[in-house]
C-alpha atoms as a PDB file:
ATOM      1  CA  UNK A   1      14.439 -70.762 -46.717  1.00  0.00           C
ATOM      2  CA  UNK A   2      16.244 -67.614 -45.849  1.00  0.00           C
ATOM      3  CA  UNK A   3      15.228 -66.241 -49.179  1.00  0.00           C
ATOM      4  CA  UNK A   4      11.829 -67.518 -49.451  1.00  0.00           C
ATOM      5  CA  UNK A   5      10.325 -66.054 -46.169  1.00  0.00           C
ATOM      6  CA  UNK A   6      10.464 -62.906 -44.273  1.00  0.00           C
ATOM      7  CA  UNK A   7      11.957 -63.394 -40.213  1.00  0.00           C
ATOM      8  CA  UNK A   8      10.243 -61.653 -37.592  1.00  0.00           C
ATOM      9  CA  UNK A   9      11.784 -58.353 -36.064  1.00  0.00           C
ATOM     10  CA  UNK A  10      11.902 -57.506 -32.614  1.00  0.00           C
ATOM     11  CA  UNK A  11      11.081 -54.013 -31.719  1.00  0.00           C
ATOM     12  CA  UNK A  12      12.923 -52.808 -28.100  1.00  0.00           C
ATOM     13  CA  UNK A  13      11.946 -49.440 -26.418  1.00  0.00           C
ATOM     14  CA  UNK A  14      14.571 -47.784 -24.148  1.00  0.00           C
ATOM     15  CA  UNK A  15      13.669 -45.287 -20.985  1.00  0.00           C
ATOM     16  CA  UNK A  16      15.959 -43.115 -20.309  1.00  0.00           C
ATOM     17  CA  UNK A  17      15.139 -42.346 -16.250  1.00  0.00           C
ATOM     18  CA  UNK A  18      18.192 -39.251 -16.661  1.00  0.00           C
ATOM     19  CA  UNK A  19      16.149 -37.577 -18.814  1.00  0.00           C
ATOM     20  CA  UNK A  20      16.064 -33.417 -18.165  1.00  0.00           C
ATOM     21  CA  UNK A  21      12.654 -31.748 -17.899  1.00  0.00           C
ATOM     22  CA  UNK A  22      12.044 -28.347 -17.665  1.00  0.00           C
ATOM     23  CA  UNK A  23       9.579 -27.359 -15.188  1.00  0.00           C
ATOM     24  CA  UNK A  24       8.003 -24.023 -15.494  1.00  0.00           C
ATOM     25  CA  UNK A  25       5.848 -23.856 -11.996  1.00  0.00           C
ATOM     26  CA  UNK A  26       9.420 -24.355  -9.780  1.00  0.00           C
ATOM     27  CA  UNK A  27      10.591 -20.856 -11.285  1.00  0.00           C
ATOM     28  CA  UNK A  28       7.056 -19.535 -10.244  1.00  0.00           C
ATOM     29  CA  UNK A  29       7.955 -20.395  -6.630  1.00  0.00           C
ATOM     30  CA  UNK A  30      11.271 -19.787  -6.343  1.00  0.00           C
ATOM     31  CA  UNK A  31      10.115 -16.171  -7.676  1.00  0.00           C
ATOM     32  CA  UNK A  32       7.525 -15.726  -5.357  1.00  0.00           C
ATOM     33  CA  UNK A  33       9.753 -16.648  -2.136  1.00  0.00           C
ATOM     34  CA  UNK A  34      12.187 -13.807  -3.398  1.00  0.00           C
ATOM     35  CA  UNK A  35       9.187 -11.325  -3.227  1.00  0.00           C
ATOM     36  CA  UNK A  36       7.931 -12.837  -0.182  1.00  0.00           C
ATOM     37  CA  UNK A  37      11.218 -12.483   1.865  1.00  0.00           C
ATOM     38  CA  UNK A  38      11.311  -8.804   0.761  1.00  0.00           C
ATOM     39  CA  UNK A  39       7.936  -7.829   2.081  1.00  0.00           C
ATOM     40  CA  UNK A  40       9.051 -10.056   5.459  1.00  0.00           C
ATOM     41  CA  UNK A  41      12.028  -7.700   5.502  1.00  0.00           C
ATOM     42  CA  UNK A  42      10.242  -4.745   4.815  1.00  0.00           C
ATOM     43  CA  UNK A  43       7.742  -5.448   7.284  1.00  0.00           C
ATOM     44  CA  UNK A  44      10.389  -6.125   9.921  1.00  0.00           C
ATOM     45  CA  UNK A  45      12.254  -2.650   9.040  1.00  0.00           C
ATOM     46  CA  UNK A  46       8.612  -0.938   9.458  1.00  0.00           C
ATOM     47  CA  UNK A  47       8.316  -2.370  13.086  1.00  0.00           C
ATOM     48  CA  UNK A  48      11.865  -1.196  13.919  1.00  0.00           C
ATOM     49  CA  UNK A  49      11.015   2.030  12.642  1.00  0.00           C
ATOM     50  CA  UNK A  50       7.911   2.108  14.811  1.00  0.00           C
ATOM     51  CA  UNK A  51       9.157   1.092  17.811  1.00  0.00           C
ATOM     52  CA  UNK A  52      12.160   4.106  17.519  1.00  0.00           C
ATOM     53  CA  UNK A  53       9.313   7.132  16.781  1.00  0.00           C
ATOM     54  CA  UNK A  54       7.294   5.604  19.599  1.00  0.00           C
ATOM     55  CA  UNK A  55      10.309   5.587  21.573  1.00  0.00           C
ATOM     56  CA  UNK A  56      11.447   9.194  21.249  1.00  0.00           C
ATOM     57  CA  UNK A  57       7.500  10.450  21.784  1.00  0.00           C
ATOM     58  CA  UNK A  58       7.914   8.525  25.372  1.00  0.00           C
ATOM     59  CA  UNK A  59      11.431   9.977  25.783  1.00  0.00           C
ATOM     60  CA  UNK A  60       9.981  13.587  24.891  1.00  0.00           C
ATOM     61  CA  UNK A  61       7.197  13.154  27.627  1.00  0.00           C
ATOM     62  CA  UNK A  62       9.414  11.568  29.895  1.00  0.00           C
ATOM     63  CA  UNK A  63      11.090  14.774  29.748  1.00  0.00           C
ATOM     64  CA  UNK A  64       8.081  16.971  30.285  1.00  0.00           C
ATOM     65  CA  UNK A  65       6.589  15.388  32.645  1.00  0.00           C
ATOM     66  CA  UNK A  66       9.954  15.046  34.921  1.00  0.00           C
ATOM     67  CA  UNK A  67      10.669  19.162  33.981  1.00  0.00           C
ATOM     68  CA  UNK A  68       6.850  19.627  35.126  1.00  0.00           C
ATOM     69  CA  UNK A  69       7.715  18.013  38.590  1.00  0.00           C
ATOM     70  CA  UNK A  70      10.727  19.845  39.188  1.00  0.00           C
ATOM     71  CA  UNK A  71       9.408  23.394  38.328  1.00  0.00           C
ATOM     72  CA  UNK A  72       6.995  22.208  40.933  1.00  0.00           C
ATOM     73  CA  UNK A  73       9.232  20.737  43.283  1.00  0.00           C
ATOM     74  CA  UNK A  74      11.399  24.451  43.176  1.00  0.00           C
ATOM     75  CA  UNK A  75       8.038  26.470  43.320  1.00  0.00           C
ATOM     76  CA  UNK A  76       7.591  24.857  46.864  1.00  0.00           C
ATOM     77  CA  UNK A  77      10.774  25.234  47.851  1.00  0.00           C
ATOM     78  CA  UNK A  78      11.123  29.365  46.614  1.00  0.00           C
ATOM     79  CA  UNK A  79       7.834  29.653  48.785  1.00  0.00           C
ATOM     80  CA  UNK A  80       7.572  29.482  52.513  1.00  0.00           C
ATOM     81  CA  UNK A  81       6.125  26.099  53.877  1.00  0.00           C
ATOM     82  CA  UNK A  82       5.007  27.749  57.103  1.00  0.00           C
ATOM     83  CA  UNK A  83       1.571  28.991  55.351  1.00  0.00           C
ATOM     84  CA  UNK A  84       1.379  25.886  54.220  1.00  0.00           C
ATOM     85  CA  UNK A  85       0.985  24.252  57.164  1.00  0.00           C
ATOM     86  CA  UNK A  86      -1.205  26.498  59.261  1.00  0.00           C
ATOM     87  CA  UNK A  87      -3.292  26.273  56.464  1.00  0.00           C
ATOM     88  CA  UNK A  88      -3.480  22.604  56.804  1.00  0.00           C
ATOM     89  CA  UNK A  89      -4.413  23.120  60.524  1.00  0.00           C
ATOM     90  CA  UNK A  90      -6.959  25.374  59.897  1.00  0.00           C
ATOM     91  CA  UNK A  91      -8.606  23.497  57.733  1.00  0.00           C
ATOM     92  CA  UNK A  92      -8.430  20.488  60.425  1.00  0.00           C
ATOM     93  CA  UNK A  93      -7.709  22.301  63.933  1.00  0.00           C
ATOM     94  CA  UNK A  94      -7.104  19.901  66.087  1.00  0.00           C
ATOM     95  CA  UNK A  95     -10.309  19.000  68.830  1.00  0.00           C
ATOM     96  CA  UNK A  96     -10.021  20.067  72.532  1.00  0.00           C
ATOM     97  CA  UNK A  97      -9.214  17.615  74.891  1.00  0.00           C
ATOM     98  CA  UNK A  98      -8.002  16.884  78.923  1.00  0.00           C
ATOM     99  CA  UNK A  99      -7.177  14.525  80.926  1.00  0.00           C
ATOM    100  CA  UNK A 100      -6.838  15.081  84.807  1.00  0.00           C
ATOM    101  CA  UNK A 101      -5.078  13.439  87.237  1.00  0.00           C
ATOM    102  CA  UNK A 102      -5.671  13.304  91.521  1.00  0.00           C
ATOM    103  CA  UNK A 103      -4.521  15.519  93.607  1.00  0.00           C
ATOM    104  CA  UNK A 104      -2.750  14.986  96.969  1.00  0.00           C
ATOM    105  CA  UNK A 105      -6.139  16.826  98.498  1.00  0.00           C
ATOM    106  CA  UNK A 106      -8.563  14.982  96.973  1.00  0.00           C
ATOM    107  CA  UNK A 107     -12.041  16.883  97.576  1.00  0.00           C
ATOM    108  CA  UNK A 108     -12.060  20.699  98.986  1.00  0.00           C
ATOM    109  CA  UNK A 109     -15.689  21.451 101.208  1.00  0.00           C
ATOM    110  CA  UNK A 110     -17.816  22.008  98.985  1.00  0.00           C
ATOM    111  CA  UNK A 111     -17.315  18.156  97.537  1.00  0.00           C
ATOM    112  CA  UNK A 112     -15.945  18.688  94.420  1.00  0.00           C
ATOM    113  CA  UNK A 113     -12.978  16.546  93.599  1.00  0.00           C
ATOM    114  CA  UNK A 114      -9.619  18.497  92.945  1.00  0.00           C
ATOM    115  CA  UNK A 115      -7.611  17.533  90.089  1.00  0.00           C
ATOM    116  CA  UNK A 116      -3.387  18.157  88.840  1.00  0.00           C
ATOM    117  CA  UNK A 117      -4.120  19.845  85.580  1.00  0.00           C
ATOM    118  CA  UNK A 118      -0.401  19.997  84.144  1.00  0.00           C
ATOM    119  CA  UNK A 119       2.696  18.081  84.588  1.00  0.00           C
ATOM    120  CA  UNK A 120       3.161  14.354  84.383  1.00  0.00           C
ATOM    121  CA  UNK A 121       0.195  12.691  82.374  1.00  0.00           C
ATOM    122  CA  UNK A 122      -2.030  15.717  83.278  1.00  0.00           C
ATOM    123  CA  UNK A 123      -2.950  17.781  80.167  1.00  0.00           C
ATOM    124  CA  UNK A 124      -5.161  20.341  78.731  1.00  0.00           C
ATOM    125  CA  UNK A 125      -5.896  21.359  75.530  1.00  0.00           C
ATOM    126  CA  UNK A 126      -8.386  24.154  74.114  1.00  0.00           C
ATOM    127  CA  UNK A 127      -9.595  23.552  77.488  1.00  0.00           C
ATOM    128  CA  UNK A 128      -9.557  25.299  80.903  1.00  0.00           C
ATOM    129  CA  UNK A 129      -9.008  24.353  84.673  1.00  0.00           C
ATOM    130  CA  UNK A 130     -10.257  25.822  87.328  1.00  0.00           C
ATOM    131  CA  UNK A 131     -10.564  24.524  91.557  1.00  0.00           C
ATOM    132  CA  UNK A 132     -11.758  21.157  90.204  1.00  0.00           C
ATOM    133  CA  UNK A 133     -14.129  21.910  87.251  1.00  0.00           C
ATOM    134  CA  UNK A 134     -12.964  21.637  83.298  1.00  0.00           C
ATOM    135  CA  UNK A 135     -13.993  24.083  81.788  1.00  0.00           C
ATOM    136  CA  UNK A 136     -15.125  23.834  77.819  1.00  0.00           C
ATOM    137  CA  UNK A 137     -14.069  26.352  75.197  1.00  0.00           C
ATOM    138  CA  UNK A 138     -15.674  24.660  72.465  1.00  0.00           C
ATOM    139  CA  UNK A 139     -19.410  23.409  71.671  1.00  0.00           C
ATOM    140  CA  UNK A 140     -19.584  19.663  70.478  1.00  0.00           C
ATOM    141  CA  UNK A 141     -20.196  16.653  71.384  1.00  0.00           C
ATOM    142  CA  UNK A 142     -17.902  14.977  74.099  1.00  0.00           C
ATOM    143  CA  UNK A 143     -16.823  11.692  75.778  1.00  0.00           C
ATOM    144  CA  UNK A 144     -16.497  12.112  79.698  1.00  0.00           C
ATOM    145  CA  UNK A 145     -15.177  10.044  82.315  1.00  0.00           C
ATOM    146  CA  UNK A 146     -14.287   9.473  85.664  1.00  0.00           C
ATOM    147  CA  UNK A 147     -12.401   6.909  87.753  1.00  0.00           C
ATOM    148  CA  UNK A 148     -11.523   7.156  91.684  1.00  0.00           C
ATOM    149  CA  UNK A 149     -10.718   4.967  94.062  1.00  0.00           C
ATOM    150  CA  UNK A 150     -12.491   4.824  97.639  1.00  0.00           C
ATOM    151  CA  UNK A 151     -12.414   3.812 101.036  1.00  0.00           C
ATOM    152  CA  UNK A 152     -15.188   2.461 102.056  1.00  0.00           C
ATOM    153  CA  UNK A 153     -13.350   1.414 105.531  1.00  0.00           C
ATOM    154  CA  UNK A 154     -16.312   2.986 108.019  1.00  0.00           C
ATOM    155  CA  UNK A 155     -19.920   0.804 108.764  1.00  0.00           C
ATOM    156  CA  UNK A 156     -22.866   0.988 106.384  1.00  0.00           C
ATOM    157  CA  UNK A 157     -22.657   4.149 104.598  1.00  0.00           C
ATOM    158  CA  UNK A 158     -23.808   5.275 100.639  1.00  0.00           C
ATOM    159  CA  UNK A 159     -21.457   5.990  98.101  1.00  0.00           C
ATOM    160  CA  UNK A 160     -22.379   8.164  95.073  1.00  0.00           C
ATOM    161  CA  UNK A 161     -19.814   8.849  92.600  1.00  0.00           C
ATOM    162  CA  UNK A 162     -21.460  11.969  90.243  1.00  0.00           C
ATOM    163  CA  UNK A 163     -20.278  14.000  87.095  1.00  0.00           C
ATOM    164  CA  UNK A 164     -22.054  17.399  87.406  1.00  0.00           C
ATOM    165  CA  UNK A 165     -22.550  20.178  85.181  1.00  0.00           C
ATOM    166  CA  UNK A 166     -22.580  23.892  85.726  1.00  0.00           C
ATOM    167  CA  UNK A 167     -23.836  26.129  82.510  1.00  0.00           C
ATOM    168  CA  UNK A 168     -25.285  29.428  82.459  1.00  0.00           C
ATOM    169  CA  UNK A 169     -28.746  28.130  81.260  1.00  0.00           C
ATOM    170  CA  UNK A 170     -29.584  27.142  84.907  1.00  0.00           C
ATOM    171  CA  UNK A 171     -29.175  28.531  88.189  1.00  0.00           C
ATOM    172  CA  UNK A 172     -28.144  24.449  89.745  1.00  0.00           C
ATOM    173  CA  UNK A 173     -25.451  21.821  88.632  1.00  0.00           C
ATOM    174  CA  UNK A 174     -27.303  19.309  86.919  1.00  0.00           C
ATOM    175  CA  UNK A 175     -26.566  15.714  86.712  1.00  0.00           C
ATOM    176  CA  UNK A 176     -24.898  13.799  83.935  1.00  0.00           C
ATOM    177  CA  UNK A 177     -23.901  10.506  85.273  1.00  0.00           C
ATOM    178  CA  UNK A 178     -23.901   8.597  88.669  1.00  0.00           C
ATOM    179  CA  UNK A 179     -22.978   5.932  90.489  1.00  0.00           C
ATOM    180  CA  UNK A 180     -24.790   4.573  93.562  1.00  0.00           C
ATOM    181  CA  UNK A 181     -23.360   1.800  95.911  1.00  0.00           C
ATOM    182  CA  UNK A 182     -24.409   1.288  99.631  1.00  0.00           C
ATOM    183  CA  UNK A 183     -21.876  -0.798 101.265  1.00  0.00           C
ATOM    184  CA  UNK A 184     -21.151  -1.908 105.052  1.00  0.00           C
ATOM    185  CA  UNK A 185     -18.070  -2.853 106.558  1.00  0.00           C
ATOM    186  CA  UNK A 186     -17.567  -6.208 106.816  1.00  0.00           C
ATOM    187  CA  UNK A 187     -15.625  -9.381 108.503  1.00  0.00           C
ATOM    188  CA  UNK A 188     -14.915 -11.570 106.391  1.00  0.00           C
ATOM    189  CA  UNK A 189     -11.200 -12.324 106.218  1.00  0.00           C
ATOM    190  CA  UNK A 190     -11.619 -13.039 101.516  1.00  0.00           C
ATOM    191  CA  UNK A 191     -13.333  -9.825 101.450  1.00  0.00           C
ATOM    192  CA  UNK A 192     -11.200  -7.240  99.547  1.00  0.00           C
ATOM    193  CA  UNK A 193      -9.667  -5.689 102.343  1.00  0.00           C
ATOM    194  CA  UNK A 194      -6.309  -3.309 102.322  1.00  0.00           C
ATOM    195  CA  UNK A 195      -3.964  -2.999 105.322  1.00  0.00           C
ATOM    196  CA  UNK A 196      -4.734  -0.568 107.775  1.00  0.00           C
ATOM    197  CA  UNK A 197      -8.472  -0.933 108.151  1.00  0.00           C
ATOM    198  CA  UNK A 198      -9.139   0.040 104.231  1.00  0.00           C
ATOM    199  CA  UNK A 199     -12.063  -1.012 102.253  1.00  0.00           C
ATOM    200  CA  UNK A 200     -10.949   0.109  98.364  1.00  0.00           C
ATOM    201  CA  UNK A 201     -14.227   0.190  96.031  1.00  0.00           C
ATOM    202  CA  UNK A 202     -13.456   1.870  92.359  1.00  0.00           C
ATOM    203  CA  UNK A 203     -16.054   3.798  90.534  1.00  0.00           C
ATOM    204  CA  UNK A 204     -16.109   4.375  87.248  1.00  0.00           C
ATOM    205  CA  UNK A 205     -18.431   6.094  84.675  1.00  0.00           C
ATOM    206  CA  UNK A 206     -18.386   7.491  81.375  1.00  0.00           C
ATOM    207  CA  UNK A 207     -20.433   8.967  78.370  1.00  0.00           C
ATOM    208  CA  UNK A 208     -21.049  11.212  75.603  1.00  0.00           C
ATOM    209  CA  UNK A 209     -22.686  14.612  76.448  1.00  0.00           C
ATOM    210  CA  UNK A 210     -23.696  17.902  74.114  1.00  0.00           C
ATOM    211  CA  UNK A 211     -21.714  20.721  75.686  1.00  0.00           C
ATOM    212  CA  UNK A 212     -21.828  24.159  75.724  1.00  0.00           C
ATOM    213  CA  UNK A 213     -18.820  26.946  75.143  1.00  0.00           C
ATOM    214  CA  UNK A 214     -19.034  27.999  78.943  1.00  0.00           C
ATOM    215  CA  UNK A 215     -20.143  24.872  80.423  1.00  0.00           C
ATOM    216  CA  UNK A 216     -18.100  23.751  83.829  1.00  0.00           C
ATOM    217  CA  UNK A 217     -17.763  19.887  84.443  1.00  0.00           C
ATOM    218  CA  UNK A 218     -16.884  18.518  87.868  1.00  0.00           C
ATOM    219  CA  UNK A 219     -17.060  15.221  90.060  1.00  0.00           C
ATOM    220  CA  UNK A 220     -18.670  15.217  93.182  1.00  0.00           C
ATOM    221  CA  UNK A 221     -18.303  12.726  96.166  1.00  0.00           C
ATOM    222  CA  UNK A 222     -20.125  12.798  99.513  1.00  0.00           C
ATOM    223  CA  UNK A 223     -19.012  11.918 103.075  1.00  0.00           C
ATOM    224  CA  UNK A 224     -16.283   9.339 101.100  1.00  0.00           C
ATOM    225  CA  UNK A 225     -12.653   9.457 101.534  1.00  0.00           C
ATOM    226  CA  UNK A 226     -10.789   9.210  98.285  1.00  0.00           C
ATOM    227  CA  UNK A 227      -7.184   7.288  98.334  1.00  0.00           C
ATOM    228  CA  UNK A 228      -4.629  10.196  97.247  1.00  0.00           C
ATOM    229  CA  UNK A 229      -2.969  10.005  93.957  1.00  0.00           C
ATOM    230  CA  UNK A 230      -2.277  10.158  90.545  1.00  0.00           C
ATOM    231  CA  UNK A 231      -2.826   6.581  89.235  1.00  0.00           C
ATOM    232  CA  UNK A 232      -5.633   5.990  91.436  1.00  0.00           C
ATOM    233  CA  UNK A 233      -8.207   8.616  90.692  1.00  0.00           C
ATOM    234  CA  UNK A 234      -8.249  10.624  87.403  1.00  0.00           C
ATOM    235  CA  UNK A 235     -11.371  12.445  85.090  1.00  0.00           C
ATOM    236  CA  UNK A 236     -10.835  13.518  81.260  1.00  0.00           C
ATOM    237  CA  UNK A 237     -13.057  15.053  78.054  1.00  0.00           C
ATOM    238  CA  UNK A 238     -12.483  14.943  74.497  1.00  0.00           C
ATOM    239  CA  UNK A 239     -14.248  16.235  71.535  1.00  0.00           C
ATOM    240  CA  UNK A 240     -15.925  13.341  69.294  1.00  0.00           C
ATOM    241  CA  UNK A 241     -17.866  15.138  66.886  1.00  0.00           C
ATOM    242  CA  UNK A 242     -18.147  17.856  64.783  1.00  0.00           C
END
């Protein structure tokens, strides 16, 4: 039988899974990270290279700029300041103003309130004083205003509290501001009463008046006794505008 017939063979294929293959595109890679990691540190030594140029131009004008401010700095110091600071006052002078304070005799006979021009709170300046009338230096416009206190003590009588003006334009004071109060003593024990028979009434007025260089401002009061002093009764002016 074993000569007469053929047997069947059996054919077996073997994978080897350790096999080496050669792999072209992982070389292409690998070569383009190395050329990719020099540009990244090329790129990076640019930047540092920037960043020191731009830092010596800043350094450089650093420098000027600080030598600029010094040369200045000694240029106002070799000079003298004094100039410098009248010229600042000239070119803003500073604006007349007063402010007046009561006198121990309040009104003289012709009615015009007396004032203390200088010492304490009393002041003038680029201004004049003379037997109760302030006297402007400067033309502008100015705030004015009075306060005094009064006793109104006696029966029934009117109380007019002015601000006059003298100027050489007319030949009579003329009127800037006044205020008009008839009052009569009376009994009444809550009426505002001081001790010693007083009756205190305050006046006050105030505005803003065109004056002229030359022009004389004064207060007048009629037939009204004035309490004495400082705190009490007191006029002033000052320059608003220009």
């Amino acid at each position: 039988m074993a000569e007469g017939g053929a047997g069947t063979s059996t054919q077996v294929f073997v994978v080897d899974s350790q096999a080496t293959y050669v792999s072209v595109p992982s070389e292409k890679k690998k070569r383009w990270a190395r050329v990719s990691q020099k540009l990244l540190l090329l790129l990076v030594g640019l930047a540092l290279l920037g960043l020191v140029v731009e830092g010596y131009f800043i350094l450089s004008l650093y420098k000027k700029t600080e030598g600029g401010l010094t040369m200045t700095r000694v240029g106002y110091k070799e000079s003298n300041e004094i100039p410098i600071v009248q010229q600042h006052q000239e070119q803003t002078p500073q604006r007349p103003f007063a402010h007046l304070m009561g006198s121990d005799r309040p009104v003289d006979e012709n009615n015009v309130v007396q004032w203390v021009n200088e010492g304490g709170e009393a002041i003038t300046h680029n201004m004049s004083y003379d037997k109760g009338r302030l006297i402007v230096e400067k033309e502008g416009y100015y705030y004015l205003y009075s306060k005094v206190q009064l006793n109104a003590a006696d029966d029934c009588q009117l109380i007019q509290h002015k601000v006059m003006k003298n100027t050489s334009a007319y030949g009579q004071a003329i009127e800037l501001m006044k205020s008009k109060s008839f009052r009569c003593k009376t009994q009444k024990p809550s009426g505002p009463r001081a001790s010693g028979g007083e009756d205190l009434w305050n006046s006050f007025l105030a505005g803003i008046f065109h004056l002229q260089s030359g022009d004389k401002i004064f207060v007048s009061l009629e037939n009204i006794r004035v309490r004495p002093g400082l705190a009490y009764n007191f006029m002033g002016a000052f320059m608003i505008f220009p």
